[in-house]
N, C-alpha and C. Protein backbone atom coordinates (compact mmCIF):
# COMPACT_ATOMS: atom_id res chain seq x y z
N UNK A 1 0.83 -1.19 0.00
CA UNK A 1 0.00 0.00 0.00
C UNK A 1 0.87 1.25 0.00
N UNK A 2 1.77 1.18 0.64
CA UNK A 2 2.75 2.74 0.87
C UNK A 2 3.73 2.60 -0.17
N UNK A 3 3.82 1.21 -1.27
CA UNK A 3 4.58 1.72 -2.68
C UNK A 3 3.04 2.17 -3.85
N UNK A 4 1.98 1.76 -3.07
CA UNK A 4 1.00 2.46 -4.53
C UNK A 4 1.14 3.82 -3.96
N UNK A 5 0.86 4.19 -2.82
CA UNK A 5 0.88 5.94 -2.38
C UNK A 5 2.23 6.86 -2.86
N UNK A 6 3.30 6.02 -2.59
CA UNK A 6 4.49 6.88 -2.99
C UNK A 6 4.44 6.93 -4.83
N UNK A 7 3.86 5.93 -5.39
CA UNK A 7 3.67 5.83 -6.88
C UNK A 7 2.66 7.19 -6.98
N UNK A 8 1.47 7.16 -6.61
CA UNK A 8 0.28 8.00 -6.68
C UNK A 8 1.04 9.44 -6.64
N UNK A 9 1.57 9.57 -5.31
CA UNK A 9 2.48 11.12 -5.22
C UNK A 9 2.98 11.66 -6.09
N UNK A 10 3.79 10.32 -6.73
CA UNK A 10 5.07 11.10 -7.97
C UNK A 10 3.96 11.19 -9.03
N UNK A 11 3.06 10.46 -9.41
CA UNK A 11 2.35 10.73 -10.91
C UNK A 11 1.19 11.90 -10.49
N UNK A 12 1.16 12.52 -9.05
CA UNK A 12 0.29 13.97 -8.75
C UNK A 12 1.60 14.70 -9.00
N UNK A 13 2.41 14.75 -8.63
CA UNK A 13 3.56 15.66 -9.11
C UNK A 13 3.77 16.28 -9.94
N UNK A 14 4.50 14.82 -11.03
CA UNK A 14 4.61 15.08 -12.45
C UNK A 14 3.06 15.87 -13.09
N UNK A 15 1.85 15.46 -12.61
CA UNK A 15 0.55 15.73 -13.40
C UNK A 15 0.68 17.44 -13.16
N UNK A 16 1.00 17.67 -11.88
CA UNK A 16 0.76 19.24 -11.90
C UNK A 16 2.38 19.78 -12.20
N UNK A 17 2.68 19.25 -13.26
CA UNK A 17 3.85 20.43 -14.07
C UNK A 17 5.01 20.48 -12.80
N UNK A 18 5.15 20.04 -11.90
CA UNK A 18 6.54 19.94 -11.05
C UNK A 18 7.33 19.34 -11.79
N UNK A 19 8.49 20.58 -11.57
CA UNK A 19 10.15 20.17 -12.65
C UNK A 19 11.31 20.02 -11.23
N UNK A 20 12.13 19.31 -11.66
CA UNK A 20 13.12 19.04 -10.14
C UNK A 20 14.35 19.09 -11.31
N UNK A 21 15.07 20.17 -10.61
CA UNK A 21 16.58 20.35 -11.29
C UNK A 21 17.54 21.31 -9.97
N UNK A 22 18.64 21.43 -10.33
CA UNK A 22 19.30 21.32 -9.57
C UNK A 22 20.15 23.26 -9.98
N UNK A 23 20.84 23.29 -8.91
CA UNK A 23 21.26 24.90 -8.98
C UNK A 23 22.37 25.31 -9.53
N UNK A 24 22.88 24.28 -10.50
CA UNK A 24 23.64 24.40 -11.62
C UNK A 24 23.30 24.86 -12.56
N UNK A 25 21.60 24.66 -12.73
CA UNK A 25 20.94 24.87 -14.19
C UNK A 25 20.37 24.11 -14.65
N UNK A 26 19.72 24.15 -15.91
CA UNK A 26 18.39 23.52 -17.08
C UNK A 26 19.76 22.84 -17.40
N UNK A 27 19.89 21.75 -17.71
CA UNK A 27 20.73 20.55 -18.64
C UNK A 27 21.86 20.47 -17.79
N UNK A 28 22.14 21.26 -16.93
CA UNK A 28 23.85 21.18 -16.28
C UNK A 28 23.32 19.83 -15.26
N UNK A 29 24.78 18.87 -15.02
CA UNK A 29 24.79 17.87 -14.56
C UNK A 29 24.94 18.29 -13.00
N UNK A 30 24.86 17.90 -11.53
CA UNK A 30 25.03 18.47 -10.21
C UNK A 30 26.77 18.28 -10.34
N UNK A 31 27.33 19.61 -10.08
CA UNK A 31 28.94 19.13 -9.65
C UNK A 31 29.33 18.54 -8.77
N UNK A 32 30.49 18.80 -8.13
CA UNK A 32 31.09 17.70 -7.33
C UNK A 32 30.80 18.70 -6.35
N UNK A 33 31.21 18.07 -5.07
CA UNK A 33 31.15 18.93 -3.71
C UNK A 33 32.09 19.74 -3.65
N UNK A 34 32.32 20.94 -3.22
CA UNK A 34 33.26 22.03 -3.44
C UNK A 34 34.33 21.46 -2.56
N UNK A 35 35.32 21.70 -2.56
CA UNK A 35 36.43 21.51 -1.10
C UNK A 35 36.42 22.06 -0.11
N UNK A 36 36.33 21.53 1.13
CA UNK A 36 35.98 22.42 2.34
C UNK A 36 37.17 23.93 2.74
N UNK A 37 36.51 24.28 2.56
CA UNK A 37 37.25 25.88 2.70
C UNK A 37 38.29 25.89 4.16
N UNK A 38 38.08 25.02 5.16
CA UNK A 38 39.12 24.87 6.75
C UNK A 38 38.68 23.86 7.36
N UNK A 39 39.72 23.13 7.61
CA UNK A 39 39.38 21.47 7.99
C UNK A 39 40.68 21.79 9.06
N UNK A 40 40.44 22.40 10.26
CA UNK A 40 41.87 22.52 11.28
C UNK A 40 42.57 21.07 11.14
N UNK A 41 43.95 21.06 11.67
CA UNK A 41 44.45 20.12 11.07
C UNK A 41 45.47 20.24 12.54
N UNK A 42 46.16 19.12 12.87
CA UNK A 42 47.22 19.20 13.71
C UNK A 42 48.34 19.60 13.15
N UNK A 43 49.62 19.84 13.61
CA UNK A 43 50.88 20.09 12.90
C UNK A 43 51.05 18.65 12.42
N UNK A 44 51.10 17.68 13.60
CA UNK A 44 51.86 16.48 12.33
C UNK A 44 51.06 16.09 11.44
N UNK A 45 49.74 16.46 11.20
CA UNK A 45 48.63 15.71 10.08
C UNK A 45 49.28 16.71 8.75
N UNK A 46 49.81 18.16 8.95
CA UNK A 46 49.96 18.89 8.02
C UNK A 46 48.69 19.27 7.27
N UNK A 47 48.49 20.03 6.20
CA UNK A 47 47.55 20.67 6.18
C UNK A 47 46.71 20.21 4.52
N UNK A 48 45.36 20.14 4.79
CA UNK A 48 44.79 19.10 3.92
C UNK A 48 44.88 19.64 2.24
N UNK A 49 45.34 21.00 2.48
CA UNK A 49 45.89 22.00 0.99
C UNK A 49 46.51 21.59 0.49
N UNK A 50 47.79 20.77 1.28
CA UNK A 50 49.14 20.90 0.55
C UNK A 50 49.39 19.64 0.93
N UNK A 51 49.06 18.88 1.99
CA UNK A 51 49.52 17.39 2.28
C UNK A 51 50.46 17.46 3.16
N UNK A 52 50.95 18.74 3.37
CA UNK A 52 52.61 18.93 3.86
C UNK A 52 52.33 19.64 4.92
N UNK A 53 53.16 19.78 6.05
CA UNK A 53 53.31 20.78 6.93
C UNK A 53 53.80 21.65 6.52
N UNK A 54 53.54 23.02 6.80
CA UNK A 54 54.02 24.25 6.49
C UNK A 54 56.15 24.40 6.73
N UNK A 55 56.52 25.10 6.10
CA UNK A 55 57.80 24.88 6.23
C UNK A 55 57.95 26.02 7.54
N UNK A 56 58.62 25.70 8.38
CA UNK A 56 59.48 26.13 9.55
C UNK A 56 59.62 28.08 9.92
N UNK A 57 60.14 28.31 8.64
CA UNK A 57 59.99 29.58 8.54
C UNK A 57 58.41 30.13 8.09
N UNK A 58 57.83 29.48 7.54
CA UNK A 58 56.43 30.14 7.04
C UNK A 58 55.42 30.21 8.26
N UNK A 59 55.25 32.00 8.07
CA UNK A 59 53.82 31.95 9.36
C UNK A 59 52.83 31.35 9.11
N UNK A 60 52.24 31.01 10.98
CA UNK A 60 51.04 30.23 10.93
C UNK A 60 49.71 30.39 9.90
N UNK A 61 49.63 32.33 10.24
CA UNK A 61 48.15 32.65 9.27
C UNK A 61 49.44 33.89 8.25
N UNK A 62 47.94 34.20 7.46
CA UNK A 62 48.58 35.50 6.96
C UNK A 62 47.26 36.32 6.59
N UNK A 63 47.60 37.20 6.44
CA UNK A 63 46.58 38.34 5.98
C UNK A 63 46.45 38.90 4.14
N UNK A 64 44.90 38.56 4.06
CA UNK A 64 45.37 38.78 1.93
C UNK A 64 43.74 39.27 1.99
N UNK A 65 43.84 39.87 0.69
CA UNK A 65 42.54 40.60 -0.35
C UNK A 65 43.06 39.48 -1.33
N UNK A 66 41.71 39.36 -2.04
CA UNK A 66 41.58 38.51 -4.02
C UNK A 66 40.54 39.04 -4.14
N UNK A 67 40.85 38.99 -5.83
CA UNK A 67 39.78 39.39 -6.82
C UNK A 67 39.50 37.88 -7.13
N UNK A 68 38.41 37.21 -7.41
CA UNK A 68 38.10 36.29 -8.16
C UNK A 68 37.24 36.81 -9.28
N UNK A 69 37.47 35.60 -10.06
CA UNK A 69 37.25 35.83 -12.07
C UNK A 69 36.50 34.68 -11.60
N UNK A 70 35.08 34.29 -12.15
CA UNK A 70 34.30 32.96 -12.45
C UNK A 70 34.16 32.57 -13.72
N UNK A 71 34.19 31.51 -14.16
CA UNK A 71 33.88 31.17 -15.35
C UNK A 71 32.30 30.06 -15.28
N UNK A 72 31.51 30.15 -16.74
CA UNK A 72 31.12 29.17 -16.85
C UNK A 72 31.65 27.99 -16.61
N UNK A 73 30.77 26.65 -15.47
CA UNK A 73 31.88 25.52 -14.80
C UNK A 73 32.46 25.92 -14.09
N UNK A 74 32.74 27.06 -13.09
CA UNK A 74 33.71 27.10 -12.16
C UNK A 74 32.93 26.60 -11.31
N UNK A 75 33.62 25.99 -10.18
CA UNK A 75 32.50 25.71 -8.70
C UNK A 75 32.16 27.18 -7.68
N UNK A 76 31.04 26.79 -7.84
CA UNK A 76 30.25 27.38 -6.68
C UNK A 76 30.17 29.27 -8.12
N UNK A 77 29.78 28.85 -9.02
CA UNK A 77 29.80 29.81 -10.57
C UNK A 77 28.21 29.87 -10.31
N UNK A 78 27.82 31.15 -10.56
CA UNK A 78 25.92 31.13 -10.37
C UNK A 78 25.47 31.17 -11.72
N UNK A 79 24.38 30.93 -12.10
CA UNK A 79 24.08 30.59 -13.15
C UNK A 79 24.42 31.73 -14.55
N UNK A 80 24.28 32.66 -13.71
CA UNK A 80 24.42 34.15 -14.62
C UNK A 80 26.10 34.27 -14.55
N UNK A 81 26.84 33.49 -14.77
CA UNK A 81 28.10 33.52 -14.76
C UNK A 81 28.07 32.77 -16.26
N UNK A 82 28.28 33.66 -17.34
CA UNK A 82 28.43 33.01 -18.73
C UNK A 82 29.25 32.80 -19.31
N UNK A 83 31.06 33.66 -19.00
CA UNK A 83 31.92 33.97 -19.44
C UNK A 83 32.65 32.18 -20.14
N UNK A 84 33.56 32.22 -20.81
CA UNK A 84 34.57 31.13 -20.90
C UNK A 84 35.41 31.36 -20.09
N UNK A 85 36.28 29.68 -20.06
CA UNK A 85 37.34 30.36 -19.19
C UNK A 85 38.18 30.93 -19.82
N UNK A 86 38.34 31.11 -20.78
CA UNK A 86 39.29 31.74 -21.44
C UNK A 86 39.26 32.86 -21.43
N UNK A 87 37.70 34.07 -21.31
CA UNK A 87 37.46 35.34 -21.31
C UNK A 87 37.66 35.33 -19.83
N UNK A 88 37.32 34.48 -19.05
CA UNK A 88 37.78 35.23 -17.64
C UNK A 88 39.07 35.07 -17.34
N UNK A 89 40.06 34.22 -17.82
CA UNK A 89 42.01 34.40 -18.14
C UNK A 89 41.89 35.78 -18.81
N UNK A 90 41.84 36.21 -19.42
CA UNK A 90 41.78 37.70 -20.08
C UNK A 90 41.27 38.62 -19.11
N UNK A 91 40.31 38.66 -18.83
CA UNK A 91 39.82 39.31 -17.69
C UNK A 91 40.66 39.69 -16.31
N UNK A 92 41.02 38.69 -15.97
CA UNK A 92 41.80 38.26 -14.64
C UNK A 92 43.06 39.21 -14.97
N UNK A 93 43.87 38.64 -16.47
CA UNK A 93 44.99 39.14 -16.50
C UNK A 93 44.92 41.01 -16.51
N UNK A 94 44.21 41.85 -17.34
CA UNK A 94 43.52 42.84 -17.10
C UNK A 94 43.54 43.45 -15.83
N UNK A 95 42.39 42.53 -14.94
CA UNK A 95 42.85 43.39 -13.63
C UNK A 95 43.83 43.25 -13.13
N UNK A 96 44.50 42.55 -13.10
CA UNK A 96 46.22 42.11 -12.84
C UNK A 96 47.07 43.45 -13.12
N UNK A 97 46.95 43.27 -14.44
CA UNK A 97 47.64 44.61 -15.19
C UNK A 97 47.35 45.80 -13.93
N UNK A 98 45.88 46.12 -14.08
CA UNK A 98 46.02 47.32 -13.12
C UNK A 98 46.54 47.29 -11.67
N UNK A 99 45.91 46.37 -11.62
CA UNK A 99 46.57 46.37 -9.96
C UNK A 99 48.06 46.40 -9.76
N UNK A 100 48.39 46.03 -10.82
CA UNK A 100 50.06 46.09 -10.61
C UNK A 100 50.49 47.60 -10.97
N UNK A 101 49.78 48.13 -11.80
CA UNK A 101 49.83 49.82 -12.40
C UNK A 101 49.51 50.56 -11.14
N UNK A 102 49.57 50.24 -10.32
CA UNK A 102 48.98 50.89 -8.61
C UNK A 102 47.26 51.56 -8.71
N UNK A 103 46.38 50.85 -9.45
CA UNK A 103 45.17 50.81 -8.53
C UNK A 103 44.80 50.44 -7.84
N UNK A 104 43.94 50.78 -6.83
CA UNK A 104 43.53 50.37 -5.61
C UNK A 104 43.01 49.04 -5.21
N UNK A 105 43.36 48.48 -4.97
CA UNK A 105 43.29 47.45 -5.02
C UNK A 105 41.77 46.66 -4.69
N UNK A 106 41.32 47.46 -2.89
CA UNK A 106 40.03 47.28 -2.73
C UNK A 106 38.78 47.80 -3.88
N UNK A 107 39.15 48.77 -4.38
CA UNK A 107 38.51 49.01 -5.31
C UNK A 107 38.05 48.63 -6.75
N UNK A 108 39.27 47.71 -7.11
CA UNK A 108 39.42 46.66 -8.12
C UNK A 108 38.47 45.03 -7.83
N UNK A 109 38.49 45.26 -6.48
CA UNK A 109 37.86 43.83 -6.01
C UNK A 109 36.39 44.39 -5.87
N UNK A 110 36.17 45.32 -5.81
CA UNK A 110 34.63 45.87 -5.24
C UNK A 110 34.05 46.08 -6.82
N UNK A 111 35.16 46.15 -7.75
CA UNK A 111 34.16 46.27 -9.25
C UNK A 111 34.39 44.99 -10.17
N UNK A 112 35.22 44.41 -9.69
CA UNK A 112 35.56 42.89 -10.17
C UNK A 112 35.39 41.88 -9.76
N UNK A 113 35.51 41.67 -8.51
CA UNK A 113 35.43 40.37 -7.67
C UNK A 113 33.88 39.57 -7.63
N UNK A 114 33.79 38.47 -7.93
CA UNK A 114 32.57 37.84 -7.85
C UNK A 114 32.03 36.63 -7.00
N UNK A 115 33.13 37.29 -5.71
CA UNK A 115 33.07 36.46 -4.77
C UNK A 115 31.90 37.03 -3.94
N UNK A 116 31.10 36.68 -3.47
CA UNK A 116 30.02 36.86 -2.67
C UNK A 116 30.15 37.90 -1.51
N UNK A 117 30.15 38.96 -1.47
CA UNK A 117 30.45 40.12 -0.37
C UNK A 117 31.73 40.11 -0.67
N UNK A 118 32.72 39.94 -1.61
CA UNK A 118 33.79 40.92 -1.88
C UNK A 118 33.75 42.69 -2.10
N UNK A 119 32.96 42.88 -2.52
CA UNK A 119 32.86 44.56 -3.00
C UNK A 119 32.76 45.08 -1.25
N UNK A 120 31.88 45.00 -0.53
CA UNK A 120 31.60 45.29 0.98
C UNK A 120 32.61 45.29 1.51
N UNK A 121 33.84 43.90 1.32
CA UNK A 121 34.99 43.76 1.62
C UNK A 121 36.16 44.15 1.46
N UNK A 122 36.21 44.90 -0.29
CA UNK A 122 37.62 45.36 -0.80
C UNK A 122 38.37 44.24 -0.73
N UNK A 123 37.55 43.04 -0.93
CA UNK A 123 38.41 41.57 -1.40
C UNK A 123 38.75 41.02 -0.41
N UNK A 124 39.02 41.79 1.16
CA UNK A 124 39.54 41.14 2.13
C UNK A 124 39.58 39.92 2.74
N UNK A 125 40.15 39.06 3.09
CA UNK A 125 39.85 37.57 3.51
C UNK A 125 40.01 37.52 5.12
N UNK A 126 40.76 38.61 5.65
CA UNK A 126 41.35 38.74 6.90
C UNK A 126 42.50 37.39 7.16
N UNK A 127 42.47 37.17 8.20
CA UNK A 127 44.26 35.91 8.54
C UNK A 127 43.35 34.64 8.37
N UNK A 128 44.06 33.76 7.78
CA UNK A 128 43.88 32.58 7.19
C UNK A 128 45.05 31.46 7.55
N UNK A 129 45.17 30.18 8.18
CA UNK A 129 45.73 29.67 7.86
C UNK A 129 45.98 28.90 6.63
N UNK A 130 47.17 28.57 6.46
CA UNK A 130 47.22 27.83 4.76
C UNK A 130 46.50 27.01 4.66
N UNK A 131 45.69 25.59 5.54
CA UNK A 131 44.82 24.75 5.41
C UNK A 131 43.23 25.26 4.99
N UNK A 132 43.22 26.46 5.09
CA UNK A 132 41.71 27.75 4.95
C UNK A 132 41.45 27.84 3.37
N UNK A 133 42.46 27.05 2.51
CA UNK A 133 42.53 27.58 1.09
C UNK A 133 42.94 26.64 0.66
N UNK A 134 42.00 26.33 -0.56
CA UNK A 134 42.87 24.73 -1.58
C UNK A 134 44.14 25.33 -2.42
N UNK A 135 44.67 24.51 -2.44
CA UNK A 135 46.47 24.22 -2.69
C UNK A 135 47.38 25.57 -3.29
N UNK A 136 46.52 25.41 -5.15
CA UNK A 136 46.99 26.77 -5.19
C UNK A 136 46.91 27.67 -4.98
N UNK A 137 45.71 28.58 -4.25
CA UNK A 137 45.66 29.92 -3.61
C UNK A 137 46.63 29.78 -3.09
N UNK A 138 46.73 29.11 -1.28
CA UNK A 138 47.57 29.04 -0.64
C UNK A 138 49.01 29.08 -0.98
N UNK A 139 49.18 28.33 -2.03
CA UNK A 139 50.97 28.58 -2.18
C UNK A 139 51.15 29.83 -2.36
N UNK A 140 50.07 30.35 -3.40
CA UNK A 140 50.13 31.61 -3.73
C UNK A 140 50.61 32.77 -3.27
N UNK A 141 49.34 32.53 -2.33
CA UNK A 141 49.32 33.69 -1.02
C UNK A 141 50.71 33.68 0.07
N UNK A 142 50.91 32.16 0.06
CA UNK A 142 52.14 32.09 1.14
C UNK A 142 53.42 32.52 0.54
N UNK A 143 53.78 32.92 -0.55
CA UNK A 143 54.81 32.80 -1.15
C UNK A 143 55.21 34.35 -1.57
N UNK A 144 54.35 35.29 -0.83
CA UNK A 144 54.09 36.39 -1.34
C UNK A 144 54.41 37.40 -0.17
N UNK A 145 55.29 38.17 -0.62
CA UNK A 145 55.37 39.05 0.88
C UNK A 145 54.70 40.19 1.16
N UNK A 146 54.35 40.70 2.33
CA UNK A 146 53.50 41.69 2.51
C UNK A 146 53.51 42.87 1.54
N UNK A 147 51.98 43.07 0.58
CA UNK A 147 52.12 44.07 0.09
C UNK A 147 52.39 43.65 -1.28
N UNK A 148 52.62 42.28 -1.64
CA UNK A 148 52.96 41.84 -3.13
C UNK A 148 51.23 41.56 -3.43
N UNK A 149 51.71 41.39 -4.62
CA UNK A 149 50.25 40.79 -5.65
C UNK A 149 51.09 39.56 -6.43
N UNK A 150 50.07 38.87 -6.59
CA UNK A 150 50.53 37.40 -7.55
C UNK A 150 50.19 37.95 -8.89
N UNK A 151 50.52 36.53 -9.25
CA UNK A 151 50.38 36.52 -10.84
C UNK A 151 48.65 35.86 -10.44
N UNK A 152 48.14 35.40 -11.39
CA UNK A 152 46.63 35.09 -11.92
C UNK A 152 46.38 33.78 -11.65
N UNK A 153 46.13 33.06 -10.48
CA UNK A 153 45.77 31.87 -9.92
C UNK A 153 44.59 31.22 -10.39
N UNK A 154 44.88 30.25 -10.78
CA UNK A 154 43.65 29.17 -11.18
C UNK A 154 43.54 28.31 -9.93
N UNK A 155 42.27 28.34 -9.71
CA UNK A 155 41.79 27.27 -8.59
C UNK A 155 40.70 26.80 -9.17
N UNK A 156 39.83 25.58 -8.83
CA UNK A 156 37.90 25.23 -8.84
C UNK A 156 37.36 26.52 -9.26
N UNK A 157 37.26 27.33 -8.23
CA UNK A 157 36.57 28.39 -7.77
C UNK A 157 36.84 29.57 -9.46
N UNK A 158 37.52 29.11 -10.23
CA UNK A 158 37.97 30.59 -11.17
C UNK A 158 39.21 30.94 -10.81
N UNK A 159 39.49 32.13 -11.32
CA UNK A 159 40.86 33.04 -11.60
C UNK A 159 41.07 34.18 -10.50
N UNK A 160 42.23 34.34 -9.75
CA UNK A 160 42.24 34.59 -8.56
C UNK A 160 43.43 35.81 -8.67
N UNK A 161 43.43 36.93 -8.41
CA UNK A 161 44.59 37.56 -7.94
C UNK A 161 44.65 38.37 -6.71
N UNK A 162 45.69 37.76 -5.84
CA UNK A 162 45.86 38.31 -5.02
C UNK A 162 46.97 38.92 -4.10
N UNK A 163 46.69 39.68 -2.71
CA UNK A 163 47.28 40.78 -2.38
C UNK A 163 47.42 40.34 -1.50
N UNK A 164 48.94 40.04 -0.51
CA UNK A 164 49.27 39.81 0.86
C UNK A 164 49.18 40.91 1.60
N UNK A 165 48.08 41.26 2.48
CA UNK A 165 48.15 42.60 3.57
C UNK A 165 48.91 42.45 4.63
N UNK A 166 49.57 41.48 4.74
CA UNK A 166 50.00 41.13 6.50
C UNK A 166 50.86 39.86 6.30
């Protein structure tokens, strides 16, 4: 009796025009699960970014602003994200350019960045340990001394440039 009712349900469903899709989009397949953004980690487990413990001299956190670039397919990309990745590599490199030409940097992230409350932020991330960020941000960011900008980081997430504050 409770497989004819659960049958009955789905064919009232389907009858009244209910569509079930997912927040990728009309035809897009569900992606994978994003990578957890901070999974604390002990020193000897090392850190789930890099596999490695941080090297000796490298501080615990650090302080950074990014611009992120999304592409169509990037994870966690909203639907109105249409670009290729190839126009958002162009893009990315662009604001790169300026930011390295000494524009402001928060201000570059507040008209570029399509990270979710970046503009509010001026890109800011505040202190992060390296395990807070999948692999390549992190090297990125760690490798960068206060006050540098990277070159144009590819991660999941899109095209990334960023600014060590601290």
């Amino acid at each position: 009796m409770g497989l004819k009712l659960a049958i009955g349900s789905l064919a009232v469903g389907l009858a009244s025009g209910c569509v079930i899709t997912t927040y990728e989009g009309q035809g897009e397949p569900p992606r994978s699960p994003a990578p957890p953004l901070y999974e604390p980690t002990s020193p000897s487990e090392g850190s789930p970014s890099t596999g490695a413990a941080p090297a000796e001299d490298e501080p615990e956190s650090i302080a950074a602003s990014h611009i992120l670039i999304q592409y169509r397919g990037s994870m966690r990309a909203p639907p109105d994200v249409i670009r290729s990745k190839e126009e958002a590599r162009e893009r990315a490199a662009d604001v790169l350019a300026r930011a390295r030409a000494g524009e402001d940097f928060a201000e570059l992230a507040a008209e570029y960045s399509e990270e979710p409350g970046a503009a509010e932020r001026g890109g800011a991330l505040g202190r992060f340990p390296r395990s807070a960020m999948v692999k390549p941000f992190a090297d990125a960011a760690f490798a960068l001394e206060p006050g540098g900008v990277s070159e144009v980081v590819e991660t999941v997430f899109g095209f990334h440039i960023i600014k060590r504050t601290e």
